[in-house]
N, C-alpha and C. Protein backbone atom coordinates (compact mmCIF):
# COMPACT_ATOMS: atom_id res chain seq x y z
N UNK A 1 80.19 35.22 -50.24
CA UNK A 1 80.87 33.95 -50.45
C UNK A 1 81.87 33.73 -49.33
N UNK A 2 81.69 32.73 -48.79
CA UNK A 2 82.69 32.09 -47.66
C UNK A 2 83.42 31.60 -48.14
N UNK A 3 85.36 31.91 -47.95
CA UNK A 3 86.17 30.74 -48.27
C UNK A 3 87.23 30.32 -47.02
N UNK A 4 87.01 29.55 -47.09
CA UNK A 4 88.11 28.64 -45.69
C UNK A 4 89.29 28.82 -46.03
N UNK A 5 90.44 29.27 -45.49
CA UNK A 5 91.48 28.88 -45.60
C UNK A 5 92.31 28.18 -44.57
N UNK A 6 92.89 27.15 -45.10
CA UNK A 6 93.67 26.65 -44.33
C UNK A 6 95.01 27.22 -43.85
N UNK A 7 95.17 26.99 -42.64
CA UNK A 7 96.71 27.94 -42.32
C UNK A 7 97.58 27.62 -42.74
N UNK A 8 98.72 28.68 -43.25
CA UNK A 8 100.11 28.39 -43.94
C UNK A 8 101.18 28.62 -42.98
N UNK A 9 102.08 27.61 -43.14
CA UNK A 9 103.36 27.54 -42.12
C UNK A 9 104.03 28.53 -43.17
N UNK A 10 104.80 29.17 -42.61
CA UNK A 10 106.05 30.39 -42.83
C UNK A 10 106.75 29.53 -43.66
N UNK A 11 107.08 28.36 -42.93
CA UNK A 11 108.72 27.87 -44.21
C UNK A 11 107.52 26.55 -43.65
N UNK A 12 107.93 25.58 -44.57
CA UNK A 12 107.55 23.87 -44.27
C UNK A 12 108.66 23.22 -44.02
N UNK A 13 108.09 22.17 -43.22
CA UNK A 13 108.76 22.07 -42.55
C UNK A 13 109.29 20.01 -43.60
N UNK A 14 110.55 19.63 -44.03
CA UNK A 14 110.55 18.52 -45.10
C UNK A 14 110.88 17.39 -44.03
N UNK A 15 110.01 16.51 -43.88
CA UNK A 15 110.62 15.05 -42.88
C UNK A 15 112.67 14.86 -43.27
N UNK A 16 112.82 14.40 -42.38
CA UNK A 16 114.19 13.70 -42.76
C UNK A 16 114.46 12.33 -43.23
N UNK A 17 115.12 11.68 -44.04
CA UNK A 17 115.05 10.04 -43.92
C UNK A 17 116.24 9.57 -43.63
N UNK A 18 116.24 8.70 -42.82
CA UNK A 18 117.30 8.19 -42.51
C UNK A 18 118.52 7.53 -43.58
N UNK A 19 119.52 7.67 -43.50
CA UNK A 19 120.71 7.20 -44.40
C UNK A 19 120.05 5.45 -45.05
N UNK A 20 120.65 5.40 -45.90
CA UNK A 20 120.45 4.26 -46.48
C UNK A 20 119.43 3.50 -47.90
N UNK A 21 119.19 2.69 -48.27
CA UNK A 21 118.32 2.40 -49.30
C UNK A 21 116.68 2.99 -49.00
N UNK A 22 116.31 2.90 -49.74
CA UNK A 22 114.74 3.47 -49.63
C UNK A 22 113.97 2.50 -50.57
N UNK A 23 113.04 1.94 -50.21
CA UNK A 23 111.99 0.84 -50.84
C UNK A 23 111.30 1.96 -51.88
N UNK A 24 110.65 1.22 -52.84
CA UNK A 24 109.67 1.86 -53.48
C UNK A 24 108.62 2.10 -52.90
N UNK A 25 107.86 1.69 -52.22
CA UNK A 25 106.59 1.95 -51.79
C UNK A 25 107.05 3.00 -50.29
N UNK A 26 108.06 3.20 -49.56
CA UNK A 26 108.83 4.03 -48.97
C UNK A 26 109.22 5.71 -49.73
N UNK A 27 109.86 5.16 -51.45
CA UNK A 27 109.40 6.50 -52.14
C UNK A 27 108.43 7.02 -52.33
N UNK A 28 107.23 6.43 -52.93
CA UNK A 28 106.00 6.51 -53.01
C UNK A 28 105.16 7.50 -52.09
N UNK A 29 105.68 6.97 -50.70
CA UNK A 29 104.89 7.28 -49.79
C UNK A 29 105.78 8.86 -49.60
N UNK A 30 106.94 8.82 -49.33
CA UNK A 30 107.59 10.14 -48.88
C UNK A 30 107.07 11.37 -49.76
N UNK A 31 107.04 10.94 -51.26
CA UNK A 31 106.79 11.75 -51.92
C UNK A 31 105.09 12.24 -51.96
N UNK A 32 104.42 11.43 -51.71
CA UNK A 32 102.92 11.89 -51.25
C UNK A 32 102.97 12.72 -50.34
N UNK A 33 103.73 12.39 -49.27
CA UNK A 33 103.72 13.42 -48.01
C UNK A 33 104.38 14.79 -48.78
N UNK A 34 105.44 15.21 -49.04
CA UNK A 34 105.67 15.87 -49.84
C UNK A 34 104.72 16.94 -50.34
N UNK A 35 104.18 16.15 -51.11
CA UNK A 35 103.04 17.04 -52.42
C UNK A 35 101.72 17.28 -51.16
N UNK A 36 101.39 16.95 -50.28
CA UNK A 36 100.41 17.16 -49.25
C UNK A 36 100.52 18.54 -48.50
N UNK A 37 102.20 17.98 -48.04
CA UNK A 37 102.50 19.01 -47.32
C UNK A 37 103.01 20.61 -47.64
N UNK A 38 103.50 20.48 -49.24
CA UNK A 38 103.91 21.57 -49.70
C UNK A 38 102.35 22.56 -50.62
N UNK A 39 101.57 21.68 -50.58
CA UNK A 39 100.35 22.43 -51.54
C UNK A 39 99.01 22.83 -50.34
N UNK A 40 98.73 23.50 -50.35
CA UNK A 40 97.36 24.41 -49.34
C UNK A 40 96.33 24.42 -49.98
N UNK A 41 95.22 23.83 -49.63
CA UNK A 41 93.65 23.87 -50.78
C UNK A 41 92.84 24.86 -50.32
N UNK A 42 92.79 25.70 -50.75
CA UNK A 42 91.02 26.93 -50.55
C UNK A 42 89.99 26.54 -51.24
N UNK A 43 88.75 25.92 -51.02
CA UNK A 43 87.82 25.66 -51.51
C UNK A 43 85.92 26.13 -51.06
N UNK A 44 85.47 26.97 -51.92
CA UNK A 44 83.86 27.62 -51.30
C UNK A 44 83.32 26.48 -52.86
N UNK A 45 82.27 27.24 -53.10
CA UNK A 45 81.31 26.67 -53.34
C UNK A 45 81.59 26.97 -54.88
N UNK A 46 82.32 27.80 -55.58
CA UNK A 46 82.46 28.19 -56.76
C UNK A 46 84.04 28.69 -56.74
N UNK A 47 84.76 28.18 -56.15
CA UNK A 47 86.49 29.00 -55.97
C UNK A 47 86.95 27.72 -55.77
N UNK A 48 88.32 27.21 -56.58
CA UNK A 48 89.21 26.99 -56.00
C UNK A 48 90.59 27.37 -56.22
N UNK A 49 91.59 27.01 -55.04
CA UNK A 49 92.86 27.75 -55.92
C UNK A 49 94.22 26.65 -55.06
N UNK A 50 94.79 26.53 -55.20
CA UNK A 50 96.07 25.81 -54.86
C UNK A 50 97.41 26.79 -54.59
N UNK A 51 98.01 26.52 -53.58
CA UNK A 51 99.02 27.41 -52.76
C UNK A 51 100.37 26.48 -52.79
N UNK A 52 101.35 26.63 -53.33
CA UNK A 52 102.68 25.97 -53.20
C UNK A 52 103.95 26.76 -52.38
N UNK A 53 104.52 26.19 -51.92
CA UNK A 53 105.88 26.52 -51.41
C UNK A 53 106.83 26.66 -52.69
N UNK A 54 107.35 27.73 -52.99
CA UNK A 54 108.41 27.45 -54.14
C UNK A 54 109.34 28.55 -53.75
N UNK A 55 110.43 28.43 -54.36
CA UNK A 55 111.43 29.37 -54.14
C UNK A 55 111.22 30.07 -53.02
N UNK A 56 110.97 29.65 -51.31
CA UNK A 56 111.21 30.46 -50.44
C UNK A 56 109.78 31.37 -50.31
N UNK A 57 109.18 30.95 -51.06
CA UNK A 57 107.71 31.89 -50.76
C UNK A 57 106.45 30.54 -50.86
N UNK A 58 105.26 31.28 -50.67
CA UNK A 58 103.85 30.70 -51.41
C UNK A 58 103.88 31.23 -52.31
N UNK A 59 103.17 31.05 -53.20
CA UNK A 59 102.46 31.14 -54.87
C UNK A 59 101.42 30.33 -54.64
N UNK A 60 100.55 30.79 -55.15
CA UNK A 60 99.07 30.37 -55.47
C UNK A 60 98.59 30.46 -56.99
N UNK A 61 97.50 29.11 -57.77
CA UNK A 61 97.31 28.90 -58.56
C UNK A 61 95.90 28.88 -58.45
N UNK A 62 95.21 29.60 -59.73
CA UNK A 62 93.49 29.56 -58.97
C UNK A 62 92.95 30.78 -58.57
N UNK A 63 91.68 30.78 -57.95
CA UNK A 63 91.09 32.18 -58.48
C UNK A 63 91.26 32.54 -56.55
N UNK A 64 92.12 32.55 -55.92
CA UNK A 64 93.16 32.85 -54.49
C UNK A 64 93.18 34.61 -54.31
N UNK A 65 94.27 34.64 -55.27
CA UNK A 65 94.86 36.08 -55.65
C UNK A 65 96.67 35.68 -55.29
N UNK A 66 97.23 36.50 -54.72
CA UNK A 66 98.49 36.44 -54.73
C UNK A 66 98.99 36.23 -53.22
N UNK A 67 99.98 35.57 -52.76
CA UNK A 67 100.32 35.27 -51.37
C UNK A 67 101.65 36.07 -51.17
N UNK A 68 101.86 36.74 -50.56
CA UNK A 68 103.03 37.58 -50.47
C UNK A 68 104.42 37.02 -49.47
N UNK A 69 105.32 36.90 -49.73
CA UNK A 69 106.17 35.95 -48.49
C UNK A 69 106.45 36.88 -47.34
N UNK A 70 107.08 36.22 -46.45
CA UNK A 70 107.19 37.30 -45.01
C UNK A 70 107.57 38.50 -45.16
N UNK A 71 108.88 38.82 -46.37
CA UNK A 71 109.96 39.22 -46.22
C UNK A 71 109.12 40.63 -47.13
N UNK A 72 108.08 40.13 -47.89
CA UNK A 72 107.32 41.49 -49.07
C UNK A 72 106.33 41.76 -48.09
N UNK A 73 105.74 41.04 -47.34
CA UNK A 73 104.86 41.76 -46.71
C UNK A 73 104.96 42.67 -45.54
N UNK A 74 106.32 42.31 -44.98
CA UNK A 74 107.36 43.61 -43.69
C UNK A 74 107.64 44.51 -44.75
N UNK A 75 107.95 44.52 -45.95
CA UNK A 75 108.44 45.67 -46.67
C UNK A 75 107.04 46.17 -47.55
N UNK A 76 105.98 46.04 -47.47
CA UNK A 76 105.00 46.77 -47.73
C UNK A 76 104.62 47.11 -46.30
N UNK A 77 104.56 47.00 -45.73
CA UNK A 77 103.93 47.50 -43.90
C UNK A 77 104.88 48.48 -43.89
N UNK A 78 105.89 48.22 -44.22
CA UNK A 78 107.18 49.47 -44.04
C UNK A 78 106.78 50.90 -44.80
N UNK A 79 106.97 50.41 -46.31
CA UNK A 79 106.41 51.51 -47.18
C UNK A 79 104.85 52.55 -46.44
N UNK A 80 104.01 51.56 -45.75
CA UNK A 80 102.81 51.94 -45.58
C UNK A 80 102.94 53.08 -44.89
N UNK A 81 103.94 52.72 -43.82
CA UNK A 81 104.07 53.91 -42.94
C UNK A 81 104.77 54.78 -42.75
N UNK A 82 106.03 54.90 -44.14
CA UNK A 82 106.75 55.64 -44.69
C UNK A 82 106.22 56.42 -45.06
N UNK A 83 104.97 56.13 -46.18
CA UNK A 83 103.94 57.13 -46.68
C UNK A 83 102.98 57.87 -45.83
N UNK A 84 102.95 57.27 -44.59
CA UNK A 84 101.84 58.69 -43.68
C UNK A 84 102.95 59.39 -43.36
N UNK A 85 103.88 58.71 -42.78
CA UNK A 85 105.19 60.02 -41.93
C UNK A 85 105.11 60.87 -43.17
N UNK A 86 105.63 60.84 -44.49
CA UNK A 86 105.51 61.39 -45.09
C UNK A 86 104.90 62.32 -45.73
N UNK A 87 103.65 61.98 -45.51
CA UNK A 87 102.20 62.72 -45.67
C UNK A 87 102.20 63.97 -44.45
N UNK A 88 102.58 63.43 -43.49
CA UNK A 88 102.43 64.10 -41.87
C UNK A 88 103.24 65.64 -41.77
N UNK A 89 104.41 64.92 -42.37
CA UNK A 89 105.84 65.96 -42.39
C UNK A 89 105.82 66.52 -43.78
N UNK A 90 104.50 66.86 -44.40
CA UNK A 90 104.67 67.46 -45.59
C UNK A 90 104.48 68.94 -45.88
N UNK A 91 104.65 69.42 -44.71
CA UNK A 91 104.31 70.63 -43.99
C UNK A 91 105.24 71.63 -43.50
N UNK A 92 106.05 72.19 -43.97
CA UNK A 92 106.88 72.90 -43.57
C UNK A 92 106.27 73.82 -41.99
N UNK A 93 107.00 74.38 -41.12
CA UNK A 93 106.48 74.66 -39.61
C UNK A 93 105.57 76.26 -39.90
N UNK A 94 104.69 75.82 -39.12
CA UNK A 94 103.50 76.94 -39.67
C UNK A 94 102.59 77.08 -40.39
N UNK A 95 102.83 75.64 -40.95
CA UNK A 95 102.01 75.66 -41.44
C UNK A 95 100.99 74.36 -41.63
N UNK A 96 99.73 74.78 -41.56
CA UNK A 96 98.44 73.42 -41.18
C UNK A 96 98.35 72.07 -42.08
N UNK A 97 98.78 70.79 -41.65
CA UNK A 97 98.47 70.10 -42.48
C UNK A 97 97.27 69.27 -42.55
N UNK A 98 96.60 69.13 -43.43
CA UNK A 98 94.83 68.05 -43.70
C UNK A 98 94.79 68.15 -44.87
N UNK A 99 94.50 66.37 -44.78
CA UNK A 99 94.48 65.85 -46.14
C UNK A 99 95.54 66.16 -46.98
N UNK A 100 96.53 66.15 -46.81
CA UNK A 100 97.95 66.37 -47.25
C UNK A 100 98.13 67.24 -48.20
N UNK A 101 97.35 68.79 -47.46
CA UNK A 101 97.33 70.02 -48.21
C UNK A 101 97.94 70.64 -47.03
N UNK A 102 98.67 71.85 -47.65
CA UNK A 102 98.73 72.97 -46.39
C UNK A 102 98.70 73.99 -46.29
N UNK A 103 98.09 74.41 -45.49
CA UNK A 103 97.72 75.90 -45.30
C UNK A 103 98.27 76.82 -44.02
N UNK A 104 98.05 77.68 -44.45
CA UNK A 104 98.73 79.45 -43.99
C UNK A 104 97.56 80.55 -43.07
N UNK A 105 97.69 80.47 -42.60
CA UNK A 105 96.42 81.39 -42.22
C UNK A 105 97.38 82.85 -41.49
N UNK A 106 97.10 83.96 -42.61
CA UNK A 106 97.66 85.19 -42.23
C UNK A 106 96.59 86.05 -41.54
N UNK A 107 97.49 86.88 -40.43
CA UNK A 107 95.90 87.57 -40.04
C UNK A 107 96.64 88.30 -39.08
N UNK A 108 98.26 88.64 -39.25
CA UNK A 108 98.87 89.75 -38.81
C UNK A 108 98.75 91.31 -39.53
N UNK A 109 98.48 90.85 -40.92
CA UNK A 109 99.06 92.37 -42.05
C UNK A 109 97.94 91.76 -43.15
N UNK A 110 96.64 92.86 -42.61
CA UNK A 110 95.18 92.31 -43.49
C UNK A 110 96.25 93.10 -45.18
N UNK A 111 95.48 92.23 -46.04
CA UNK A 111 96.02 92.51 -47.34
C UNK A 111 94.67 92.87 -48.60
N UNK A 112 94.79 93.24 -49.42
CA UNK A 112 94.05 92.96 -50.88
C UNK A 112 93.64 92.07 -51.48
N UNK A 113 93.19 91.57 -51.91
CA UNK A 113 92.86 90.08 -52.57
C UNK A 113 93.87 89.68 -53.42
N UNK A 114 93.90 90.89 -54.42
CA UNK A 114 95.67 90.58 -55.29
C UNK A 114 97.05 90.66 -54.43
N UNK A 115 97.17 91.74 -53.21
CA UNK A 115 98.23 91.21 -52.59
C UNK A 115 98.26 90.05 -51.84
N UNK A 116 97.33 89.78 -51.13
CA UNK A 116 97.06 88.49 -50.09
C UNK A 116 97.45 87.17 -51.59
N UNK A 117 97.24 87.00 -52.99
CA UNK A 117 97.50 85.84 -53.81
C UNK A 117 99.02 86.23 -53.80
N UNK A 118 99.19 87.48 -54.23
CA UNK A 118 100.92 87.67 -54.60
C UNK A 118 102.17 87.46 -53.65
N UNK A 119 101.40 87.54 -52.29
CA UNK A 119 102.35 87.04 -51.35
C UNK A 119 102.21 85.20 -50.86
N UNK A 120 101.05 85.15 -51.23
CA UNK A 120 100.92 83.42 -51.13
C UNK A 120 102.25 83.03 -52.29
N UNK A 121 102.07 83.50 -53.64
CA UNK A 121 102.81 82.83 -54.71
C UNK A 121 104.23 83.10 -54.48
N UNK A 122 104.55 83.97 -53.32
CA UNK A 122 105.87 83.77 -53.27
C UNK A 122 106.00 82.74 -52.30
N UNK A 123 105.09 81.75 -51.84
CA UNK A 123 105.72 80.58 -51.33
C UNK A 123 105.46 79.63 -51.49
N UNK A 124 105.25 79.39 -53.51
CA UNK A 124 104.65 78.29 -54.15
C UNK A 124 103.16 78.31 -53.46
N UNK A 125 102.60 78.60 -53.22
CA UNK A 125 100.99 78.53 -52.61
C UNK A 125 99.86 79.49 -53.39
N UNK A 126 99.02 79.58 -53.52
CA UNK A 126 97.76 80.21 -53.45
C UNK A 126 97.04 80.37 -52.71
N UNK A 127 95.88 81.45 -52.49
CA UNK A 127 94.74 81.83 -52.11
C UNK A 127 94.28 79.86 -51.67
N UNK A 128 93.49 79.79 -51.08
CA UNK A 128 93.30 78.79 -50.78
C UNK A 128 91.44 78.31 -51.81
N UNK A 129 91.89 77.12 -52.00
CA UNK A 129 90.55 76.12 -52.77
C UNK A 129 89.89 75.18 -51.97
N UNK A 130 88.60 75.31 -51.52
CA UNK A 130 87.89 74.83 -50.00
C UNK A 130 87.26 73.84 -51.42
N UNK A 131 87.59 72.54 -51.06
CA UNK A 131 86.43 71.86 -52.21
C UNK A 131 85.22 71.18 -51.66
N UNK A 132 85.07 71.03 -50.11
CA UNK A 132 83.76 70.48 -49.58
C UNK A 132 83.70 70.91 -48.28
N UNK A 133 82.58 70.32 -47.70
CA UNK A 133 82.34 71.01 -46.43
C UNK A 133 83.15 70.35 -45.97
N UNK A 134 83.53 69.43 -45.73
CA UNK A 134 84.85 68.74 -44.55
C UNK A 134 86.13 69.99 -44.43
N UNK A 135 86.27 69.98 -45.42
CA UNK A 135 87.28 71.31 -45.55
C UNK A 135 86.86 73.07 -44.96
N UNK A 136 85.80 72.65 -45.76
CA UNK A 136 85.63 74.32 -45.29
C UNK A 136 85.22 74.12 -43.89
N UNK A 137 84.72 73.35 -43.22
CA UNK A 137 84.81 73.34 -41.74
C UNK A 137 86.04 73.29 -40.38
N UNK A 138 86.71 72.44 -41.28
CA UNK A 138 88.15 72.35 -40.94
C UNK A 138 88.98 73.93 -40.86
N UNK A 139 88.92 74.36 -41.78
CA UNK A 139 89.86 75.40 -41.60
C UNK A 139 89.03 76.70 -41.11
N UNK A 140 87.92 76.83 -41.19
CA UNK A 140 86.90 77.56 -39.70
C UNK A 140 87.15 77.51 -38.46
N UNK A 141 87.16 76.39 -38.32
CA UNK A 141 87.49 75.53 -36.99
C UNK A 141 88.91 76.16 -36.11
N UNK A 142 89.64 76.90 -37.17
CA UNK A 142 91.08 77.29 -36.51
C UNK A 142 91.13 78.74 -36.24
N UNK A 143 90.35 79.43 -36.75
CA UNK A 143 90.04 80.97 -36.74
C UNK A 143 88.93 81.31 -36.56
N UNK A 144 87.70 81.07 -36.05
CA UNK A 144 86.50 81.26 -36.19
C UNK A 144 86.03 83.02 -36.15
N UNK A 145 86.61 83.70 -35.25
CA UNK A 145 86.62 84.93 -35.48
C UNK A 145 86.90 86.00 -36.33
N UNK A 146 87.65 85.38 -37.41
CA UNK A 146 88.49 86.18 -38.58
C UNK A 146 87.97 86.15 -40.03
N UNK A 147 87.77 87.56 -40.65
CA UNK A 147 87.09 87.18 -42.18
C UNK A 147 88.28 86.98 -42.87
N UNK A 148 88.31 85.99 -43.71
CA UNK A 148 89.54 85.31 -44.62
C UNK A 148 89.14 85.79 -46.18
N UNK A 149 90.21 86.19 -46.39
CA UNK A 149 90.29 86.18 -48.28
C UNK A 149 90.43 84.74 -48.38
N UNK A 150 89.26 84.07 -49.42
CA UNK A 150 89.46 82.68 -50.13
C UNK A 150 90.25 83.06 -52.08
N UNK A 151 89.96 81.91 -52.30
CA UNK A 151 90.34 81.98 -53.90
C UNK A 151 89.61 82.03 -54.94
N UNK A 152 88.03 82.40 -54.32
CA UNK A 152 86.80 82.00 -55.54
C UNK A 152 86.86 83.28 -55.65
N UNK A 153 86.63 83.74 -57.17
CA UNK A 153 86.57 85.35 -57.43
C UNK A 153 85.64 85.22 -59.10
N UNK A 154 85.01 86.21 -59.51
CA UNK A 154 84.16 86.61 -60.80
C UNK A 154 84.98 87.41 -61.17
N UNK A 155 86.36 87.30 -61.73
CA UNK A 155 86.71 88.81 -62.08
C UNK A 155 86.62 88.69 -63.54
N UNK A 156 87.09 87.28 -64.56
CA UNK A 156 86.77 87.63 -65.71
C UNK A 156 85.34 87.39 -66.17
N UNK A 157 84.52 87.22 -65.80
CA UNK A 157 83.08 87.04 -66.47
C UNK A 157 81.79 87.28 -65.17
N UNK A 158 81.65 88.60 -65.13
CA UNK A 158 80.51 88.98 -63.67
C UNK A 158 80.04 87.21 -63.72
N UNK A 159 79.31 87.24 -62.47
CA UNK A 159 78.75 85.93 -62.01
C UNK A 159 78.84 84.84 -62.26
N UNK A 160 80.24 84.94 -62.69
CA UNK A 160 80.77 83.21 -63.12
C UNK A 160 81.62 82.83 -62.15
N UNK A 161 81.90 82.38 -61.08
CA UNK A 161 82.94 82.12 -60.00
C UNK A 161 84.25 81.15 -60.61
N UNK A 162 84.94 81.53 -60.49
CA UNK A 162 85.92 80.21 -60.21
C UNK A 162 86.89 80.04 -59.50
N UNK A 163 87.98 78.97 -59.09
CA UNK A 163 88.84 79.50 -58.07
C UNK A 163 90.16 80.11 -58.69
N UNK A 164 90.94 80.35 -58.50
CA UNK A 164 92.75 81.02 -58.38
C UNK A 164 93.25 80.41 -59.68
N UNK A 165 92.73 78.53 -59.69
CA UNK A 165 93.27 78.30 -60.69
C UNK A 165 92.52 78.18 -62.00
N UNK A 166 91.08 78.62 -62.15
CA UNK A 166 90.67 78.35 -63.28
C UNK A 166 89.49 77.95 -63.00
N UNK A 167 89.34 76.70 -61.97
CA UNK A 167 88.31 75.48 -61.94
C UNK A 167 87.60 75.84 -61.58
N UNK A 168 86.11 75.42 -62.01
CA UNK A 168 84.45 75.85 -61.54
C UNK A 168 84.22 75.04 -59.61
N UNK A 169 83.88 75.78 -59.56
CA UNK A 169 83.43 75.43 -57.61
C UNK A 169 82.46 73.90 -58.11
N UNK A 170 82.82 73.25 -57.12
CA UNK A 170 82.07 72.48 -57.20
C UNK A 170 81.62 71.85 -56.06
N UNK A 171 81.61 73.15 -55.04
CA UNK A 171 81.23 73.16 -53.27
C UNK A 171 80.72 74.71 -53.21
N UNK A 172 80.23 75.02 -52.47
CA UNK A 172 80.80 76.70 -51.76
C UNK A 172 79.51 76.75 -50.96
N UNK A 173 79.57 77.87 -50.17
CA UNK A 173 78.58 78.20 -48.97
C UNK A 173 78.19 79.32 -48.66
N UNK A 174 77.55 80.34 -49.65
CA UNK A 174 77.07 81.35 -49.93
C UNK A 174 76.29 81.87 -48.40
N UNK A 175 76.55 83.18 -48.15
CA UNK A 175 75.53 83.14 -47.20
C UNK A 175 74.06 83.86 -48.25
N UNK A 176 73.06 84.20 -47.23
CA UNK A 176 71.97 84.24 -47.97
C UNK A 176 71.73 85.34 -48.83
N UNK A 177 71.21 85.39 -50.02
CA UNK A 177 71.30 86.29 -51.01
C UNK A 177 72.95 86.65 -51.84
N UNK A 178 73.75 86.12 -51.57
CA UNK A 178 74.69 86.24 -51.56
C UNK A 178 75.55 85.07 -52.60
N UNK A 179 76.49 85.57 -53.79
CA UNK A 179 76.77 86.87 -54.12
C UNK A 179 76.44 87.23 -54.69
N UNK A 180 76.09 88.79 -54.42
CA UNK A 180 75.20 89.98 -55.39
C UNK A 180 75.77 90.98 -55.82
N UNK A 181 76.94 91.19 -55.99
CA UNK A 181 78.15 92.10 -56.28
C UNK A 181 77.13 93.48 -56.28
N UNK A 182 76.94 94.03 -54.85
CA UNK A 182 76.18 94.86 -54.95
C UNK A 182 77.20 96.56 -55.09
N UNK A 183 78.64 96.31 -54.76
CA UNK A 183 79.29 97.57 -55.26
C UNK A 183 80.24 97.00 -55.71
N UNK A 184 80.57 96.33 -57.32
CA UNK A 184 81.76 95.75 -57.66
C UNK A 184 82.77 95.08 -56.86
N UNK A 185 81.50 93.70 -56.54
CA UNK A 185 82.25 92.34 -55.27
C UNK A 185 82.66 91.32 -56.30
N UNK A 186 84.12 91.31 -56.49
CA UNK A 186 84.67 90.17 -57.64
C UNK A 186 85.24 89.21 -56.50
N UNK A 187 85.92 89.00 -55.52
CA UNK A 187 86.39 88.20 -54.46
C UNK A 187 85.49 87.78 -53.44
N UNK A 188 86.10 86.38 -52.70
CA UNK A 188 85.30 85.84 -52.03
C UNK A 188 85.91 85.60 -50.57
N UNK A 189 84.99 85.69 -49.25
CA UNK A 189 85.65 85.56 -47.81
C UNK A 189 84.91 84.93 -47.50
N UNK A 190 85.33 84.55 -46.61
CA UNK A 190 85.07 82.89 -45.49
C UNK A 190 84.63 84.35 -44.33
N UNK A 191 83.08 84.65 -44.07
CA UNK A 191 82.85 85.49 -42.84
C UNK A 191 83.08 84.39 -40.89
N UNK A 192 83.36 85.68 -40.66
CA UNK A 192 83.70 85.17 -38.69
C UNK A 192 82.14 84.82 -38.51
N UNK A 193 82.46 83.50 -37.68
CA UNK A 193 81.07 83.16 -36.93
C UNK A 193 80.22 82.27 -37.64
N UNK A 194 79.32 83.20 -38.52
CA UNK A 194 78.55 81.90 -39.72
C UNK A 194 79.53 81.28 -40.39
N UNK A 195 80.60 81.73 -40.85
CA UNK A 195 81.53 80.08 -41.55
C UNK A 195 81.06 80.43 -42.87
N UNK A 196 79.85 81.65 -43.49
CA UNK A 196 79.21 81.64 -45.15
C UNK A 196 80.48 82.86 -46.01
N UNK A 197 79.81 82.26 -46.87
CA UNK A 197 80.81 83.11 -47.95
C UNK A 197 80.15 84.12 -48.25
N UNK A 198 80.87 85.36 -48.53
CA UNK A 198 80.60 86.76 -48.79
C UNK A 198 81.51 86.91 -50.28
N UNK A 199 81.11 87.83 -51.02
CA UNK A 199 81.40 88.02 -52.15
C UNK A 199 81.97 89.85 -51.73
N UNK A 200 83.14 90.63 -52.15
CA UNK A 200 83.50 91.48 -51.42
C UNK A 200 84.30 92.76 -52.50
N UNK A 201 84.45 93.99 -52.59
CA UNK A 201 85.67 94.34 -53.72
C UNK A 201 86.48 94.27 -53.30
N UNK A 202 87.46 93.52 -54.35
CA UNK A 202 89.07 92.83 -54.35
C UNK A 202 90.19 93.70 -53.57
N UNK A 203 89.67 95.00 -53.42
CA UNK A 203 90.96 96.22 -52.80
C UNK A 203 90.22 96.32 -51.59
N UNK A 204 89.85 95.58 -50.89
CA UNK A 204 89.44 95.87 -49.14
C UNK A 204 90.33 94.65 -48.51
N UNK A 205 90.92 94.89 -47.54
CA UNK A 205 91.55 94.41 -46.56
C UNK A 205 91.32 93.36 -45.79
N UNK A 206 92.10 92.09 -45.81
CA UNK A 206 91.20 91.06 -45.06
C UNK A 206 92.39 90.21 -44.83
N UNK A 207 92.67 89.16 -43.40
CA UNK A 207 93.47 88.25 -43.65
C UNK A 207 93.19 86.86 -44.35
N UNK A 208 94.01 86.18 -45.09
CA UNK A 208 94.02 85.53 -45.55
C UNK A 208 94.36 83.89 -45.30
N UNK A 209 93.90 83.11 -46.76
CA UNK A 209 94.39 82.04 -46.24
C UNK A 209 95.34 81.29 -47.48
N UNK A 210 96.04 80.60 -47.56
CA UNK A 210 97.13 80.31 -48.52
C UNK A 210 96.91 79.10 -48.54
N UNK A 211 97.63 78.12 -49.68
CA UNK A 211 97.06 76.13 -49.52
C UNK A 211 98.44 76.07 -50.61
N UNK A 212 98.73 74.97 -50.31
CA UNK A 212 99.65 74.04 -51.54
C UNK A 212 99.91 72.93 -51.27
């Protein structure tokens, strides 16, 4: 559906009349100009809607939507970009921000699967939750050489995965045959190189990755 709109002046602009009596057909007429000049028509083939000047703004009547005045629409552009800085700087230093998550990538002092979570939780964080490939590529992308402790683990129910917090995977990237908890493998790593997940036992050493 095509709809035309006609352009709206910022403020309108009201004729002046000169001092003195005014004829009727002089009122008549001023006030037509008036109602012309203060109302805006949008019209397609099944829409119409009517646009007024009132109190310092437009308002629109009709199936339009809403016209915002100068002064709301600089202060939503404002907000807009309050909220990325915000998003941007949500990151304390050191740590990775995407998609306005952030992550830790340790890989000075390889840890345990339970120490590598217990030292995440001392900085409000967890083991990290990869929920699609955009992600799990992303944070590959920064270490490619390093096997990472993730957060998917079977520890209460063999071959049931879930992550750190509870929730069933509803992504992951197994490499092949894999996982087969072939010597009591309850934890899961992000392997160097292929980018696939390995299933591993929880007391072997690995750096990690943290998210909050």
């Amino acid at each position: 559906m095509q709809v035309i709109n006609q352009q709206l002046p910022t403020t309108p602009v009201v004729p002046q009349c000169k001092p003195g009596k005014m004829s009727a057909f002089r009122m008549i007429h001023y006030l037509f100009f008036l109602t012309v000049l203060m109302t805006s028509v949008s019209r397609s083939s099944n829409q119409f809607c009517i646009r007024r000047y009132v109190n310092g703004q437009w308002t629109s009547t009709g199936n339009c939507g809403t016209v915002a005045s100068k002064e709301e629409s600089k202060a939503s552009l404002k907000k807009m970009v309050e909220d990325q800085r915000a998003r941007e700087a949500i990151c304390q230093e050191g740590w990775l921000n995407y998609n306005s998550r952030c992550y830790h990538f340790y890989t000075g002092t390889p840890r345990s699967w339970f120490d590598a979570q217990s030292h995440c939780a001392t900085m409000d964080s967890n083991l990290v939750i990869i929920d699609d490939a955009e992600e799990d590529s992303h944070l590959r992308s920064h270490h490619p050489s390093e096997t990472f402790w993730i957060g998917l683990n079977d520890l209460k129910i063999e071959n049931d995965f879930e992550w750190i917090d509870g929730s069933p995977p509803h992504y992951t990237n197994w490499g092949q045959g894999e996982p087969n908890d072939s010597i009591d493998e309850d934890c899961t790593t992000v392997l160097p190189s292929s980018g696939y997940w390995n299933d591993y036992p929880c007391d072997l050493e690995w750096a990690y990755i943290c998210e909050k």
